[in-house]
PDB file of N, CA and C in Angstrom:
ATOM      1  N   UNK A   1      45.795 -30.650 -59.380  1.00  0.00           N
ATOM      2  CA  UNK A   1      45.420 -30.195 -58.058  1.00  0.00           C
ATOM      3  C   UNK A   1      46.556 -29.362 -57.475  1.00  0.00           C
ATOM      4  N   UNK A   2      46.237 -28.451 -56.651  1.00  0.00           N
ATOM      5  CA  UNK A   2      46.626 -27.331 -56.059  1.00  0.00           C
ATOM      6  C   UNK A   2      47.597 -27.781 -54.781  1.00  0.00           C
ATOM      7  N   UNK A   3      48.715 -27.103 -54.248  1.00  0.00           N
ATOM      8  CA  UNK A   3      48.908 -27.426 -52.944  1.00  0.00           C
ATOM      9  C   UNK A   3      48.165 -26.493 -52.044  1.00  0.00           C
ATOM     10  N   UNK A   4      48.009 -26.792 -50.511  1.00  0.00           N
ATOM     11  CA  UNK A   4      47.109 -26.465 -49.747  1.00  0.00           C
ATOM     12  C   UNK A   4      48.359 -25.424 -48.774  1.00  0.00           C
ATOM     13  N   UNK A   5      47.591 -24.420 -49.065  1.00  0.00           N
ATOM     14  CA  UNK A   5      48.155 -23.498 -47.586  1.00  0.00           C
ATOM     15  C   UNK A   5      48.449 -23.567 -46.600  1.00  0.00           C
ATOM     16  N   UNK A   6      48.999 -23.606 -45.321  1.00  0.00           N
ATOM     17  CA  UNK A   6      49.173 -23.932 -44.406  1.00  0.00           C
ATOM     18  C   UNK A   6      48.078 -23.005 -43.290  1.00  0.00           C
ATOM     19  N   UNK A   7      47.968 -23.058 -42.476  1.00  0.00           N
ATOM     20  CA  UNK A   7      47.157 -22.293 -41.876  1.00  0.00           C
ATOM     21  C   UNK A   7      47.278 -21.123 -41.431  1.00  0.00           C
ATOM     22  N   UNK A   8      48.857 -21.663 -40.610  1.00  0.00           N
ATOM     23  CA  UNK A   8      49.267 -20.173 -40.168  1.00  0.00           C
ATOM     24  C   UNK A   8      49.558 -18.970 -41.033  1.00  0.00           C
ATOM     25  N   UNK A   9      49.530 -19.448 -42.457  1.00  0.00           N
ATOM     26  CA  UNK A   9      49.902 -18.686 -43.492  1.00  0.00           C
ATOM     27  C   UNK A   9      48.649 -17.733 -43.674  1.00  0.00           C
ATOM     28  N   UNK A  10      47.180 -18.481 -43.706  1.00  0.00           N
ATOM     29  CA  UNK A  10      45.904 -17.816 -44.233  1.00  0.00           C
ATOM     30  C   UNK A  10      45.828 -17.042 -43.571  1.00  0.00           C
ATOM     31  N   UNK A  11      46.007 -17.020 -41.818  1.00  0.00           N
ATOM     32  CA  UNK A  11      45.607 -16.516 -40.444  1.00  0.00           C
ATOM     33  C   UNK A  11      46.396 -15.364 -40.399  1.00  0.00           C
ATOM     34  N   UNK A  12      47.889 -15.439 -40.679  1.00  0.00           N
ATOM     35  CA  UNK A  12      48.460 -14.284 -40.778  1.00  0.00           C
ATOM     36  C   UNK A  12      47.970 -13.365 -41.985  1.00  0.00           C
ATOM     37  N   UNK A  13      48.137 -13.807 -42.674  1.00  0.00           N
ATOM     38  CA  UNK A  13      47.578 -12.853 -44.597  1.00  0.00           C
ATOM     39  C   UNK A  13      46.237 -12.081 -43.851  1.00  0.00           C
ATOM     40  N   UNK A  14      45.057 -13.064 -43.454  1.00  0.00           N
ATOM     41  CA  UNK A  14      44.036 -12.571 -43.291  1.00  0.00           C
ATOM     42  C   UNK A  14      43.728 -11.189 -41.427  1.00  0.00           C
ATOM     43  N   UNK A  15      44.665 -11.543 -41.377  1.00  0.00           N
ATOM     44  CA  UNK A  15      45.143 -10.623 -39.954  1.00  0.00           C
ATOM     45  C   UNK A  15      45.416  -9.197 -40.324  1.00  0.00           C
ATOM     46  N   UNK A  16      46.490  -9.639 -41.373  1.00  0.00           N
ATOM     47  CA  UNK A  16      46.980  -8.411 -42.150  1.00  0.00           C
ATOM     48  C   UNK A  16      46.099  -7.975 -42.385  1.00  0.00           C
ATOM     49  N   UNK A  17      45.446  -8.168 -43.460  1.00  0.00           N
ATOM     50  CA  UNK A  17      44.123  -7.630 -44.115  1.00  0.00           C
ATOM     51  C   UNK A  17      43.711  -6.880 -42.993  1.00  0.00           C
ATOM     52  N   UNK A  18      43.035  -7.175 -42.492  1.00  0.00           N
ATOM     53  CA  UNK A  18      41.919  -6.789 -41.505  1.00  0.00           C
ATOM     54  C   UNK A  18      42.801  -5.199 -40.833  1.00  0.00           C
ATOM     55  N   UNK A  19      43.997  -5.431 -40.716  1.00  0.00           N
ATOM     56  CA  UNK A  19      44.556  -3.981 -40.051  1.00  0.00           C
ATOM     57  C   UNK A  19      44.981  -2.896 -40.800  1.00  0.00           C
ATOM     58  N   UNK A  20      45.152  -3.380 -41.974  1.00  0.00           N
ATOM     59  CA  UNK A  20      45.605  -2.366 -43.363  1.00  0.00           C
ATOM     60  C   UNK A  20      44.258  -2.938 -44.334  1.00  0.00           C
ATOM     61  N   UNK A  21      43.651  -2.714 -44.189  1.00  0.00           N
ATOM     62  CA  UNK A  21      42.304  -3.563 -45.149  1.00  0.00           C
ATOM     63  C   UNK A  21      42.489  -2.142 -46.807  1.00  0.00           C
ATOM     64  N   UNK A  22      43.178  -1.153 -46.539  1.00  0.00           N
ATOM     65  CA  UNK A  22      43.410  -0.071 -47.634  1.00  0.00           C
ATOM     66  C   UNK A  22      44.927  -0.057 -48.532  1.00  0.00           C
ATOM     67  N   UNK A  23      45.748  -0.717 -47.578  1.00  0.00           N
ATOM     68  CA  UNK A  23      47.317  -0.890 -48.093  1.00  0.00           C
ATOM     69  C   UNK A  23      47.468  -1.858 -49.466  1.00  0.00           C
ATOM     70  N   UNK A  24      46.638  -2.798 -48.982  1.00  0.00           N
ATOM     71  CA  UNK A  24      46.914  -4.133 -50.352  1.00  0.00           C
ATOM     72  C   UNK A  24      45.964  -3.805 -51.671  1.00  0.00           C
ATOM     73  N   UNK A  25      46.323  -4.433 -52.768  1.00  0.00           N
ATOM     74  CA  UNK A  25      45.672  -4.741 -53.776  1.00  0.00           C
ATOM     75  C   UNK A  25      45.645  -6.054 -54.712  1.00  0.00           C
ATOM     76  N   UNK A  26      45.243  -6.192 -55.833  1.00  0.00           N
ATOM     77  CA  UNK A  26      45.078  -7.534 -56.233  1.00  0.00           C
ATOM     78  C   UNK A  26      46.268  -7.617 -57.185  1.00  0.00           C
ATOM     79  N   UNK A  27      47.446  -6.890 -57.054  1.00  0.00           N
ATOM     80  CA  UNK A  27      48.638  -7.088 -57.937  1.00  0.00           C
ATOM     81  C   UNK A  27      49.303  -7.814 -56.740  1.00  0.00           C
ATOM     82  N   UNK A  28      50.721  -8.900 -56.618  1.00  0.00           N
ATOM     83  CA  UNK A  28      51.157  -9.897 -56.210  1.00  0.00           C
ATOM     84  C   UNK A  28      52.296  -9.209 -55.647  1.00  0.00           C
ATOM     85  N   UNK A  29      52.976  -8.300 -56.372  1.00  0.00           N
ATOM     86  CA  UNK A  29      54.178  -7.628 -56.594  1.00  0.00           C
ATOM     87  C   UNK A  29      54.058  -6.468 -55.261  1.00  0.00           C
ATOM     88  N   UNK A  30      53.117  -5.537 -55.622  1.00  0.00           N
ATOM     89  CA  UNK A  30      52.671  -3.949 -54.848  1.00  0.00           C
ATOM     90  C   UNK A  30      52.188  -4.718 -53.357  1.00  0.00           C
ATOM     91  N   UNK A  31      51.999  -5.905 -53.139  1.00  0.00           N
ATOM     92  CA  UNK A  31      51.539  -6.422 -51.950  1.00  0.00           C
ATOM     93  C   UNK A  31      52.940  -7.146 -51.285  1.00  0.00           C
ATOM     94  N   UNK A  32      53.866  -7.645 -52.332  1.00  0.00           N
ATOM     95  CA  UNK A  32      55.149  -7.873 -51.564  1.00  0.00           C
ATOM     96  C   UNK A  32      55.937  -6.617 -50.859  1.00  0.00           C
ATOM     97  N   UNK A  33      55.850  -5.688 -51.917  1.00  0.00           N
ATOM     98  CA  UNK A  33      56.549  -4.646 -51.157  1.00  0.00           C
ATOM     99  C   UNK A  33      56.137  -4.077 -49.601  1.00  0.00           C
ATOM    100  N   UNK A  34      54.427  -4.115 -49.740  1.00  0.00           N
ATOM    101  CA  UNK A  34      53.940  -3.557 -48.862  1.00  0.00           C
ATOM    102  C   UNK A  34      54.015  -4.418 -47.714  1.00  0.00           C
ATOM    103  N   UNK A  35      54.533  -5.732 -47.609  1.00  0.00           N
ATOM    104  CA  UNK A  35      54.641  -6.339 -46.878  1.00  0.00           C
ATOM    105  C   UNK A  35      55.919  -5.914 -46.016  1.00  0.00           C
ATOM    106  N   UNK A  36      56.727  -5.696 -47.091  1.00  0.00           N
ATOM    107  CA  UNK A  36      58.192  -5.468 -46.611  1.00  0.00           C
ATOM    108  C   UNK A  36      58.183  -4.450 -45.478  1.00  0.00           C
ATOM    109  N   UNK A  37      57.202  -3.216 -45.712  1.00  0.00           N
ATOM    110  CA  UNK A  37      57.269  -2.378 -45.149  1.00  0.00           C
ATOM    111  C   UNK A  37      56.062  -2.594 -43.898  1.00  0.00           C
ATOM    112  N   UNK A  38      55.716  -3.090 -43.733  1.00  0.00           N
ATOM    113  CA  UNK A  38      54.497  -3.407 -42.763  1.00  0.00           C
ATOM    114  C   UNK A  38      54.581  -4.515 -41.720  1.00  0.00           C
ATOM    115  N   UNK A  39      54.991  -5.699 -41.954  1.00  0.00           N
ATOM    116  CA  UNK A  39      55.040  -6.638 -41.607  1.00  0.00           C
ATOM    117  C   UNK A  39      56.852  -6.948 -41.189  1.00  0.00           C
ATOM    118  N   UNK A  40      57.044  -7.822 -40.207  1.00  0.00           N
ATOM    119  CA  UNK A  40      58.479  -8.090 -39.936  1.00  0.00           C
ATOM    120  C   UNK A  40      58.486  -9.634 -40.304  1.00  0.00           C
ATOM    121  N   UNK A  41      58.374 -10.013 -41.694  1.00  0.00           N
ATOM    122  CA  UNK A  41      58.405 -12.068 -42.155  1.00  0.00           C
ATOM    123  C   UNK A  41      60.101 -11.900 -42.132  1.00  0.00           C
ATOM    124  N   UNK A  42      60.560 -12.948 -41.337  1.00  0.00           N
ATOM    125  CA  UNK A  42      61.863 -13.669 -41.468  1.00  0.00           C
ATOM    126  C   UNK A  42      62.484 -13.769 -43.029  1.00  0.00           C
ATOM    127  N   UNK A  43      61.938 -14.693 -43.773  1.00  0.00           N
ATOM    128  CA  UNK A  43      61.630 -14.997 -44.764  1.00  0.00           C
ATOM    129  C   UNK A  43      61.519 -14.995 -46.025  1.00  0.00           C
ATOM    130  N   UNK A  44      62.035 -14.798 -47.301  1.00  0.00           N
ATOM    131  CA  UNK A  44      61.343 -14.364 -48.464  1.00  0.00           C
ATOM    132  C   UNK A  44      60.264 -15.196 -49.594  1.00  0.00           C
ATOM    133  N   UNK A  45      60.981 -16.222 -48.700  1.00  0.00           N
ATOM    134  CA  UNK A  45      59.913 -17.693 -49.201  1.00  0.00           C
ATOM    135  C   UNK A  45      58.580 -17.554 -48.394  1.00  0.00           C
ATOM    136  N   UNK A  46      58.542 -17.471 -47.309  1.00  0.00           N
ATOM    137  CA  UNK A  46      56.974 -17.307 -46.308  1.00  0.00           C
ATOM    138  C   UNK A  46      56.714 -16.024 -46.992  1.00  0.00           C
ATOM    139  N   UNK A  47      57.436 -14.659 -47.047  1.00  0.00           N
ATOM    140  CA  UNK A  47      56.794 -13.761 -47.453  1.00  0.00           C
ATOM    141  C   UNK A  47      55.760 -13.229 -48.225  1.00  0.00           C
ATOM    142  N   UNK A  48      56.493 -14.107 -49.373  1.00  0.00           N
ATOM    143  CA  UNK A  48      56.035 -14.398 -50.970  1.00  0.00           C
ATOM    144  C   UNK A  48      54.632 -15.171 -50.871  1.00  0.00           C
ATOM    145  N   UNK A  49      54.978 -16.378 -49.806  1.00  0.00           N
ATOM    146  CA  UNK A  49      53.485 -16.558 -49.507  1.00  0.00           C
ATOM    147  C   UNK A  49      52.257 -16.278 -48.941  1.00  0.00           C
ATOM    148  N   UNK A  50      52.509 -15.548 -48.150  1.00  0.00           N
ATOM    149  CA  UNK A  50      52.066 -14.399 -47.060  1.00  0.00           C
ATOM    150  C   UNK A  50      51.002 -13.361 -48.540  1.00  0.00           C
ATOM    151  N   UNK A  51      52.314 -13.230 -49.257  1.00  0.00           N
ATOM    152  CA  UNK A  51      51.743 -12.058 -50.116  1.00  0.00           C
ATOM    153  C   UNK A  51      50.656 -12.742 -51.475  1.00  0.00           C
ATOM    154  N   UNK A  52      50.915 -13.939 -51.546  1.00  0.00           N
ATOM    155  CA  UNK A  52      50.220 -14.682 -52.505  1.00  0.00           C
ATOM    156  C   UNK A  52      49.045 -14.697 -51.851  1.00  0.00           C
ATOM    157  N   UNK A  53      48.681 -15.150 -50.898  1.00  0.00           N
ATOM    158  CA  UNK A  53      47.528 -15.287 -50.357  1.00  0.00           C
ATOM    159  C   UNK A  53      46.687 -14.355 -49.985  1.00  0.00           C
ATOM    160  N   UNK A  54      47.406 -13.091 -49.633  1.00  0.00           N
ATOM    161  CA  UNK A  54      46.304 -12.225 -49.905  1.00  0.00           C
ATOM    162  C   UNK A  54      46.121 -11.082 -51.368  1.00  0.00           C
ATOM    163  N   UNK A  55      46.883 -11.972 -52.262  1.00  0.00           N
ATOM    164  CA  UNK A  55      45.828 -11.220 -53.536  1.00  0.00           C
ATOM    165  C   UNK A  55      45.306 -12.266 -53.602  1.00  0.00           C
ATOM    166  N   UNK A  56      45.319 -13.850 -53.433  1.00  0.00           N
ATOM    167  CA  UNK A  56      44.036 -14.291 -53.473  1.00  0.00           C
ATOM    168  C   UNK A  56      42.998 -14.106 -52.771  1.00  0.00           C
ATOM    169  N   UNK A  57      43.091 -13.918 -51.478  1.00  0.00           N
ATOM    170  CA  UNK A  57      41.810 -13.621 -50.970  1.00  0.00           C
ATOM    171  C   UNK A  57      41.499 -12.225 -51.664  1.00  0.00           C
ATOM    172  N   UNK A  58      41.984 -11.106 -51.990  1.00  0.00           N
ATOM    173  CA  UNK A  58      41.494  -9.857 -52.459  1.00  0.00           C
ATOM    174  C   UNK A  58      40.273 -10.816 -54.010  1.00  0.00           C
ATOM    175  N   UNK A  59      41.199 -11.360 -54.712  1.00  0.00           N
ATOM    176  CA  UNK A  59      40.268 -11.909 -55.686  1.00  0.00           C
ATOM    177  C   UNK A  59      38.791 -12.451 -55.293  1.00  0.00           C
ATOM    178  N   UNK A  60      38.856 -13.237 -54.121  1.00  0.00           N
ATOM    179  CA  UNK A  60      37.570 -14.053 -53.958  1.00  0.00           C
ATOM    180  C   UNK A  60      36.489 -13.054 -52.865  1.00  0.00           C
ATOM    181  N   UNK A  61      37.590 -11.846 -52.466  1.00  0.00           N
ATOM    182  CA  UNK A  61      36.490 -10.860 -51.697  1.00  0.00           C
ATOM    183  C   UNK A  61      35.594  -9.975 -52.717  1.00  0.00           C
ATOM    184  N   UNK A  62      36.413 -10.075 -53.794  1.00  0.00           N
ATOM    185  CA  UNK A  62      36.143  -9.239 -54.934  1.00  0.00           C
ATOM    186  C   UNK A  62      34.882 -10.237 -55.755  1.00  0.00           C
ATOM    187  N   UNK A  63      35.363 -10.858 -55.706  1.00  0.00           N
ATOM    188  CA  UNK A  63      34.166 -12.235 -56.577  1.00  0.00           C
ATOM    189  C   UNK A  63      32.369 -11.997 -55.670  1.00  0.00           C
ATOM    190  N   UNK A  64      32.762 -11.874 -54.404  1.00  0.00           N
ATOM    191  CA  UNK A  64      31.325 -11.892 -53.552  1.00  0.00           C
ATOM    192  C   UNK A  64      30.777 -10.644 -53.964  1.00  0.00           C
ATOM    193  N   UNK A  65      31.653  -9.638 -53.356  1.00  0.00           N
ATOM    194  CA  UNK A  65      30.924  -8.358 -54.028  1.00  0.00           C
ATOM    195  C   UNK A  65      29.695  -8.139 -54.638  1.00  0.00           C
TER     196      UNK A  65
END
């Protein structure tokens, strides 16, 4: 079993999304950077998660399709 996200983590990722919905993609890496440049995370540990979460959601937006 998986650990569970925190919330504020999904809420932010999925925020992002929604304002750059063209910037991200489903690579892990090209979405950290773009974070770097987009976003102001404290962080490189939240970042990383920030950025994990939305190539997962890119995956499961991609799955509905």
């Amino acid at each position: 079993m998986g650990n569970i996200r925190p919330t504020f983590i999904k809420r932010s990722a999925i925020e992002i999304l929604k304002r750059y919905p063209d910037q991200f993609t489903d690579d892990f890496d090209e979405n950290k950077v773009m974070l770097d440049r987009i976003a102001e995370i404290q962080s490189k540990s939240l970042r990383n998660k920030v950025a994990g979460y939305i190539t997962r959601y890119r995956h499961i937006l991609a799955r509905k399709i």
